[in-house]
Protein backbone atom coordinates (compact mmCIF):
# COMPACT_ATOMS: atom_id res chain seq x y z
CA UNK A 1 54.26 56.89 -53.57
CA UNK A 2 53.05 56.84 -57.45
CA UNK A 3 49.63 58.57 -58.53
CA UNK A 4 48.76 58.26 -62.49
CA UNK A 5 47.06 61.83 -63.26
CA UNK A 6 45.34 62.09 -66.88
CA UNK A 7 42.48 65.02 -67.49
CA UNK A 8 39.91 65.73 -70.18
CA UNK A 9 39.40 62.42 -71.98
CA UNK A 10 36.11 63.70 -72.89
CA UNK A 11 34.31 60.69 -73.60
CA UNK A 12 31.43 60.60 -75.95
CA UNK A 13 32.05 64.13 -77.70
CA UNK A 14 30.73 64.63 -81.33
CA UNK A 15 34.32 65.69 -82.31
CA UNK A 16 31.52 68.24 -84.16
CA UNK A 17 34.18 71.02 -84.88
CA UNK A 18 36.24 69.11 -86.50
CA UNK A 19 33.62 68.33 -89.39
CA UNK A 20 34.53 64.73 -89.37
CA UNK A 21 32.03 62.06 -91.49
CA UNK A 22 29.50 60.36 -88.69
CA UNK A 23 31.76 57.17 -89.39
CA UNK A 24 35.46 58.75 -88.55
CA UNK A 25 33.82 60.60 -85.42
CA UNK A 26 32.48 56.78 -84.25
CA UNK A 27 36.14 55.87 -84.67
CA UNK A 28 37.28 58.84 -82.42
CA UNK A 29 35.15 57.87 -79.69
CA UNK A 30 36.62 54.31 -79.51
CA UNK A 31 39.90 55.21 -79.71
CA UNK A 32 38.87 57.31 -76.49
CA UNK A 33 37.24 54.18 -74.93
CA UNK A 34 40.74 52.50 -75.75
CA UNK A 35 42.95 55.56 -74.41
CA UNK A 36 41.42 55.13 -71.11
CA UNK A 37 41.84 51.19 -70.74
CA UNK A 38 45.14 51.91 -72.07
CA UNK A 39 45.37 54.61 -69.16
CA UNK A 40 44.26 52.28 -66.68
CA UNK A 41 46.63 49.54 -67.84
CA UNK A 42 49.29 52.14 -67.26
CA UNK A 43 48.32 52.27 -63.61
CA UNK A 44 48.48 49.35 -62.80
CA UNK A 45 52.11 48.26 -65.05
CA UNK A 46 53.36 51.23 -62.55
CA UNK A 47 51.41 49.97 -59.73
CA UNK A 48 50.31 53.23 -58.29
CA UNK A 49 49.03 54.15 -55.39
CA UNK A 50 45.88 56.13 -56.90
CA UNK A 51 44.33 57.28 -60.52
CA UNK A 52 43.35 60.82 -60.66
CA UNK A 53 41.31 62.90 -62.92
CA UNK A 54 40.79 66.00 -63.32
CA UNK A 55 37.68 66.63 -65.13
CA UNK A 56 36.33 66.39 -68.00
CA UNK A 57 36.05 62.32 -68.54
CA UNK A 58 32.84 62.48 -70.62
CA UNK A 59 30.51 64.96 -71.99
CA UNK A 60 28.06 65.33 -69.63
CA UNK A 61 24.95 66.32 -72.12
CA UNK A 62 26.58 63.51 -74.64
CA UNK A 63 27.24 60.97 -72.70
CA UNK A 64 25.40 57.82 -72.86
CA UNK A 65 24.78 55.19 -70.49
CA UNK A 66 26.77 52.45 -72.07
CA UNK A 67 29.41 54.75 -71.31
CA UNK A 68 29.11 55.43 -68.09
CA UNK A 69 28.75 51.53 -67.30
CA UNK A 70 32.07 50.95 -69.33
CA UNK A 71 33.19 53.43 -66.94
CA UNK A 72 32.20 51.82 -63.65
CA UNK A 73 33.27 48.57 -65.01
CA UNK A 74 36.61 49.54 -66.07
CA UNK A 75 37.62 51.55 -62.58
CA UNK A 76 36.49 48.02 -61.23
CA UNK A 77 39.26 46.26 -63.04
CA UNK A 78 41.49 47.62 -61.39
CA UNK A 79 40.45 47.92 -57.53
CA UNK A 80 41.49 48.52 -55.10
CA UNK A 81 43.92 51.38 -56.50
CA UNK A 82 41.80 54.22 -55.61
CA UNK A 83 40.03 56.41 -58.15
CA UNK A 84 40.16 59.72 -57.48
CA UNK A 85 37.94 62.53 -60.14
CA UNK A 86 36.98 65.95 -59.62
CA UNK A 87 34.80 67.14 -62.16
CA UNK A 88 35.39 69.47 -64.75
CA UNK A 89 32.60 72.26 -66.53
CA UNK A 90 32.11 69.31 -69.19
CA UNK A 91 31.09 66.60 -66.76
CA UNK A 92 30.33 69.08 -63.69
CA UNK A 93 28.72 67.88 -60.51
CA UNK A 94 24.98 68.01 -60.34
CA UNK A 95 21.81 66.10 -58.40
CA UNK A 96 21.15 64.89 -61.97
CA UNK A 97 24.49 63.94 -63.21
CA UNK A 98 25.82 60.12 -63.27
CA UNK A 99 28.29 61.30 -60.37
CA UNK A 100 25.34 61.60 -58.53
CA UNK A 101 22.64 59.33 -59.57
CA UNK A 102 24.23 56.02 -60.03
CA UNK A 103 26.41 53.70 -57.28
CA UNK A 104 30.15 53.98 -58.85
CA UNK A 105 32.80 50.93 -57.32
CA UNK A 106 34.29 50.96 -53.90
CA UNK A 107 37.29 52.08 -55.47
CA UNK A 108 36.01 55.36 -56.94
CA UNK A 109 35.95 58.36 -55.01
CA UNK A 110 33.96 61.49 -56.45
CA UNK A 111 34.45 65.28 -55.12
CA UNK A 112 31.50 66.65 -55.38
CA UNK A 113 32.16 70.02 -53.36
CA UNK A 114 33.17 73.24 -55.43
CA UNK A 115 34.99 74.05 -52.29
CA UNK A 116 38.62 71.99 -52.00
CA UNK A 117 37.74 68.77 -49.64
CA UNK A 118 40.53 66.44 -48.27
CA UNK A 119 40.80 62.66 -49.33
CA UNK A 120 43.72 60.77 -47.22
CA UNK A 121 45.99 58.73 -49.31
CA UNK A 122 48.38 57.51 -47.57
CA UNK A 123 49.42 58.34 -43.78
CA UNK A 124 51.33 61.38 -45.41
CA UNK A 125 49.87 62.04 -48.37
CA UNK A 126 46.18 64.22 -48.43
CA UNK A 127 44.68 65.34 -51.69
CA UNK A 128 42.19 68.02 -51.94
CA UNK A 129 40.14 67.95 -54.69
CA UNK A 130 37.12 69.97 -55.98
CA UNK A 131 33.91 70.01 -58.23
CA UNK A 132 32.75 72.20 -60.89
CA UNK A 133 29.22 72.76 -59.65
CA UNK A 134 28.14 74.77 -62.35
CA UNK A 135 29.30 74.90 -66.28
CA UNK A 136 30.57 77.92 -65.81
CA UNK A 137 32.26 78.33 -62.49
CA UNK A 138 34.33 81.98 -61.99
CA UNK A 139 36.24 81.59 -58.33
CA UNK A 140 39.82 81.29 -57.90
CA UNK A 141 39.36 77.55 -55.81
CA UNK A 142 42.73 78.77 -53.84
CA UNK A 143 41.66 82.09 -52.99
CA UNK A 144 41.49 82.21 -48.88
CA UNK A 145 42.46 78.15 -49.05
CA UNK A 146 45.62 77.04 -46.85
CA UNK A 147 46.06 73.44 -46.20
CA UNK A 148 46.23 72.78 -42.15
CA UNK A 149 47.20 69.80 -41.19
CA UNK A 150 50.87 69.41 -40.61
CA UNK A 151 53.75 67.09 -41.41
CA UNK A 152 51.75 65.90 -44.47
CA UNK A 153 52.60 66.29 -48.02
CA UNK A 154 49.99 68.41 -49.71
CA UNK A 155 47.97 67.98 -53.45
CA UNK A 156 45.45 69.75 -55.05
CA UNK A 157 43.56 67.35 -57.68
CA UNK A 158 41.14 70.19 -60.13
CA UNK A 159 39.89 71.60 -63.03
CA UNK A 160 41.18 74.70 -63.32
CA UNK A 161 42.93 77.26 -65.09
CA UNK A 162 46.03 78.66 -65.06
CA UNK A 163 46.08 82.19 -65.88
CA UNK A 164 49.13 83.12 -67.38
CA UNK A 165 48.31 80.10 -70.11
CA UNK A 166 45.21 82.31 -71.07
CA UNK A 167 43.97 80.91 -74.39
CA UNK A 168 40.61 81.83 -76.60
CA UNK A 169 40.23 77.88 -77.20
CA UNK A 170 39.91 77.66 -73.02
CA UNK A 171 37.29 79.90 -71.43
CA UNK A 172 38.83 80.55 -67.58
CA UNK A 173 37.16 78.49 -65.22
CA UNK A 174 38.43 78.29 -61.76
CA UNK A 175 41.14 80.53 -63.04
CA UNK A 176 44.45 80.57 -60.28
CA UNK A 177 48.11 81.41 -60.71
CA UNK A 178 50.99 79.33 -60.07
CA UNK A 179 51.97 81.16 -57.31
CA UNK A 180 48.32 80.44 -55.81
CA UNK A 181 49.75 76.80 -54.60
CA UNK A 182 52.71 77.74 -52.83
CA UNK A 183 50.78 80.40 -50.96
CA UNK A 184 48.20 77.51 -50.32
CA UNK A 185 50.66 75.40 -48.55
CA UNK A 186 50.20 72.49 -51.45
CA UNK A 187 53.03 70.73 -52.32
CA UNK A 188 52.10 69.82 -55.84
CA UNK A 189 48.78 70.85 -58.46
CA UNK A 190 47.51 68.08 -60.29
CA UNK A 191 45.31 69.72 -62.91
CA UNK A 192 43.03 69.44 -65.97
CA UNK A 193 41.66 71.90 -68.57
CA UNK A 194 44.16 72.94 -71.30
CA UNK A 195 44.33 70.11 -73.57
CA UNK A 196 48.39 70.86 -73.95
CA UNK A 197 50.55 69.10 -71.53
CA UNK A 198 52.50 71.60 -69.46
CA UNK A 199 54.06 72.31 -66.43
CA UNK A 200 53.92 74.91 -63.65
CA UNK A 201 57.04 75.84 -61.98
CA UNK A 202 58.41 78.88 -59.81
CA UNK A 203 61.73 77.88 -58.52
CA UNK A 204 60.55 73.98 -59.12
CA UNK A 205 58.29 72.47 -60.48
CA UNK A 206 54.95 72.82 -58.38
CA UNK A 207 52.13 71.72 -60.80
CA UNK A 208 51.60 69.59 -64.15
CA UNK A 209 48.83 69.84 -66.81
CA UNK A 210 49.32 66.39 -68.90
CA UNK A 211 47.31 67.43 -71.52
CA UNK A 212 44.10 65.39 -73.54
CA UNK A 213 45.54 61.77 -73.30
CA UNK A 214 44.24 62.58 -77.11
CA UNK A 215 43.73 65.44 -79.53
CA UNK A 216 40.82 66.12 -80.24
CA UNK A 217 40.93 68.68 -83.08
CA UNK A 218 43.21 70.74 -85.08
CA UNK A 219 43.60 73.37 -82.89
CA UNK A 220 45.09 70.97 -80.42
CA UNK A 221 48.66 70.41 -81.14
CA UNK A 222 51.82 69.49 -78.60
CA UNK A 223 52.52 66.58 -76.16
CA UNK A 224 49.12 64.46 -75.15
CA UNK A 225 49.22 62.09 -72.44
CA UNK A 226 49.32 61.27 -68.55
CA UNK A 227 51.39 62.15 -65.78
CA UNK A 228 53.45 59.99 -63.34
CA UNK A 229 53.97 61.63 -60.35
CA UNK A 230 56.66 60.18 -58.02
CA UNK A 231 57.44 61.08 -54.31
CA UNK A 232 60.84 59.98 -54.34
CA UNK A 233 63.59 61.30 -51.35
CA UNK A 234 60.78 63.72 -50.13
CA UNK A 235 60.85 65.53 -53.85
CA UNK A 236 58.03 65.30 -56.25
CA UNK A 237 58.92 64.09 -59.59
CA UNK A 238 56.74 64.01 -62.39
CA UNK A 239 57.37 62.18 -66.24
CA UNK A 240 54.81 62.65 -69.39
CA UNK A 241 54.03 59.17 -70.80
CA UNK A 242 52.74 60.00 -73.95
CA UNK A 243 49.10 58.44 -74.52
CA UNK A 244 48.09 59.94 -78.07
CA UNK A 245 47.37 57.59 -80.89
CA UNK A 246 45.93 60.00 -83.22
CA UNK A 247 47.12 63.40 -84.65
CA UNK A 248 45.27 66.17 -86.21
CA UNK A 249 47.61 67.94 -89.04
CA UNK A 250 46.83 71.55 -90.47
CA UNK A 251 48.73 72.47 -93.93
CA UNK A 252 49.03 75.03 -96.30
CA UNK A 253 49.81 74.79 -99.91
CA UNK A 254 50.37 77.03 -102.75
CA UNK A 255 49.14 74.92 -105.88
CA UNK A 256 51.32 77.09 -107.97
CA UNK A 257 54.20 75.09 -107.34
CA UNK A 258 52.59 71.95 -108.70
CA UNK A 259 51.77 70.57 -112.07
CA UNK A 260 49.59 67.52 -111.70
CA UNK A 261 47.76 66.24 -108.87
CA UNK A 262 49.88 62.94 -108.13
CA UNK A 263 52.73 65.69 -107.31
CA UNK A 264 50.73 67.61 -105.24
CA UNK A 265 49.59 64.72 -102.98
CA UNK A 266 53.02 63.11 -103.12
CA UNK A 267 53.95 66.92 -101.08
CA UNK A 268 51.37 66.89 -98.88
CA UNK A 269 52.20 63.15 -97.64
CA UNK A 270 55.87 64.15 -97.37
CA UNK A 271 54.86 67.14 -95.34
CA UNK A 272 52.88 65.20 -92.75
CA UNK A 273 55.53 64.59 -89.69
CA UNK A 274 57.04 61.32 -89.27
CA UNK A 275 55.71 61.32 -85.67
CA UNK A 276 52.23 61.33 -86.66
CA UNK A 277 49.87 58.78 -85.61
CA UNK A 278 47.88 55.60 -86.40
CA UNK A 279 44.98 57.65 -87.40
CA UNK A 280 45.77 60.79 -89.33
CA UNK A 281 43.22 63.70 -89.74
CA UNK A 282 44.52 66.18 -92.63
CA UNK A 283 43.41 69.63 -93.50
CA UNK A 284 45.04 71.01 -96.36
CA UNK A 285 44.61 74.85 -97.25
CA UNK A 286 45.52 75.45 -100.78
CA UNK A 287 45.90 79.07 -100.96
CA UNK A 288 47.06 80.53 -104.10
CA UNK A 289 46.61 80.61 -107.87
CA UNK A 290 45.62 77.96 -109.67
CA UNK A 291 48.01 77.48 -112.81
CA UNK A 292 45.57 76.86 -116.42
CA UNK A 293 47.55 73.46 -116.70
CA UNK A 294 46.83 72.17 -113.26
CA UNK A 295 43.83 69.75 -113.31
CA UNK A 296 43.17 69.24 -109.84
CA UNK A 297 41.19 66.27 -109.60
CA UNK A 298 39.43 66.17 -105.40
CA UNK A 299 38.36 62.83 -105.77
CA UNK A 300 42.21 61.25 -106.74
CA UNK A 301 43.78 63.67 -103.76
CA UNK A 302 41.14 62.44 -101.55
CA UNK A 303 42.53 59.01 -102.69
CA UNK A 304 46.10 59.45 -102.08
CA UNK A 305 45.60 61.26 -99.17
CA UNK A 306 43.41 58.28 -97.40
CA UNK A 307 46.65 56.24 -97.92
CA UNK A 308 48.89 58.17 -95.63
């Protein structure tokens, strides 16, 4: 048994705080339209038993309809592996939201509960998956939650997060702790929400956050991708493939050190990591003082700097 597991693709943001031009934020959003046929493709090169998603696919006041039809179309492509979202605080569940209003494929299935419901997989396999209701929903979804039904294997598909990962670029929605799933009686978490992969383990590993398949500004650094989870001799396994195809770089200079522009870009290029990606976003801080014979000229560092 294979599920591919991605999270917060957030398609259609305005990639607004990274102060992009109009034209480079245009590019963003395709390469997130790309990331998730790429994603798809994934699934179905590992043929896998389901997709799941864990909130956050679009922006739910930014998302247009074109979107939401290259959505349908592209779960389509790839019936009948089952589909499986439950909606984050971006794209939450509402009467009014596209979840709701429109008819999605066969293949899709949509929580739409913000109390853990069970979808059967396989003869063994349930997963219970929730909905944010609300943009900004509070309760721990585990608290007073135990899964019943016996001699199955047990996974929780949501949007949550993980308290001890407590971060000011993450507000805590559906906050839990790792030892929340055990208690549960789940087997494995398959989450969303941080936009850093990681993984959640007590005395094994018990839950996986893959991360934004991409980054989506500079605060965002780490692994980016999806997660294979394997049930293989009764033990969950689970493998990052890396999905990320841009990178968003953060450097600091000291313009002392430099005597002509040309030498100062050539530094800055050599400083950007050889793992970087097709499309580069820099943001250089030059902090220091400025020597009298240093003509630093924007326009040529803009120049060299577009060539990296």
């Amino acid at each position: 048994m294979k599920i591919l597991h991605f999270s917060d693709l957030h398609l259609d943001t305005p990639f607004a705080s990274s102060y992009m031009p109009v034209k480079l934020a245009q590019g963003c959003r395709l390469r997130l339209r790309r990331t998730l046929l790429k994603l798809l493709d994934l699934a179905v090169e590992y043929e896998v038993d389901a997709v799941t998603i864990a909130g956050d696919l679009f922006e739910g006041n930014q998302v247009s309809r074109d979107t939401i039809r290259f959505l349908m179309d592209s779960f389509a492509q790839i019936a009948p592996i089952p589909v499986l979202i439950a909606p984050g605080n971006h794209d939450y569940y509402s009467p009014v939201s596209p979840y709701a209003r429109l008819d999605w494929p066969g293949n899709v299935f949509i929580f739409s509960s913000n109390q853990l419901q069970p979808f059967h997989l396989t003869g063994e396999i349930v997963v219970w998956g929730m909905a944010h209701t609300q943009p900004n929903q509070t309760d721990n979804p585990l608290q007073g939650f135990h899964a019943s039904q016996e001699g199955k294997r047990h996974i929780v598909l949501m949007h949550a997060s993980e308290t001890e990962f407590r971060s000011e670029a993450h507000a805590q929605y559906a906050p839990f702790q790792t030892r929340d799933i055990v208690a549960a009686g789940l087997d494995f978490a398959l989450l969303g929400h941080y936009h850093g992969a990681r993984l959640l383990t007590l005395e094994k590993t018990v839950g996986a956050y893959p991360g934004s398949p991409q980054p989506l500004n500079f605060g965002e650094q780490g692994d980016h991708g999806a997660i294979l989870l394997n049930l293989q001799n009764n033990q969950f396994q689970c493998q990052l493939i890396p999905t990320a195809t841009q990178a968003f770089v953060h450097l600091n200079f000291n313009p002392e050190n430099f005597s002509d522009t040309h030498s100062l870009a050539e530094a800055i290029i050599e400083a950007v990591p050889a793992k970087a990606a097709e499309a580069n976003f820099l943001r250089v801080n030059l902090t220091g003082i400025q020597p009298i014979a240093l003509n630093l000229q924007f326009d040529l560092l803009r120049e060299h700097l577009g060539q990296c």
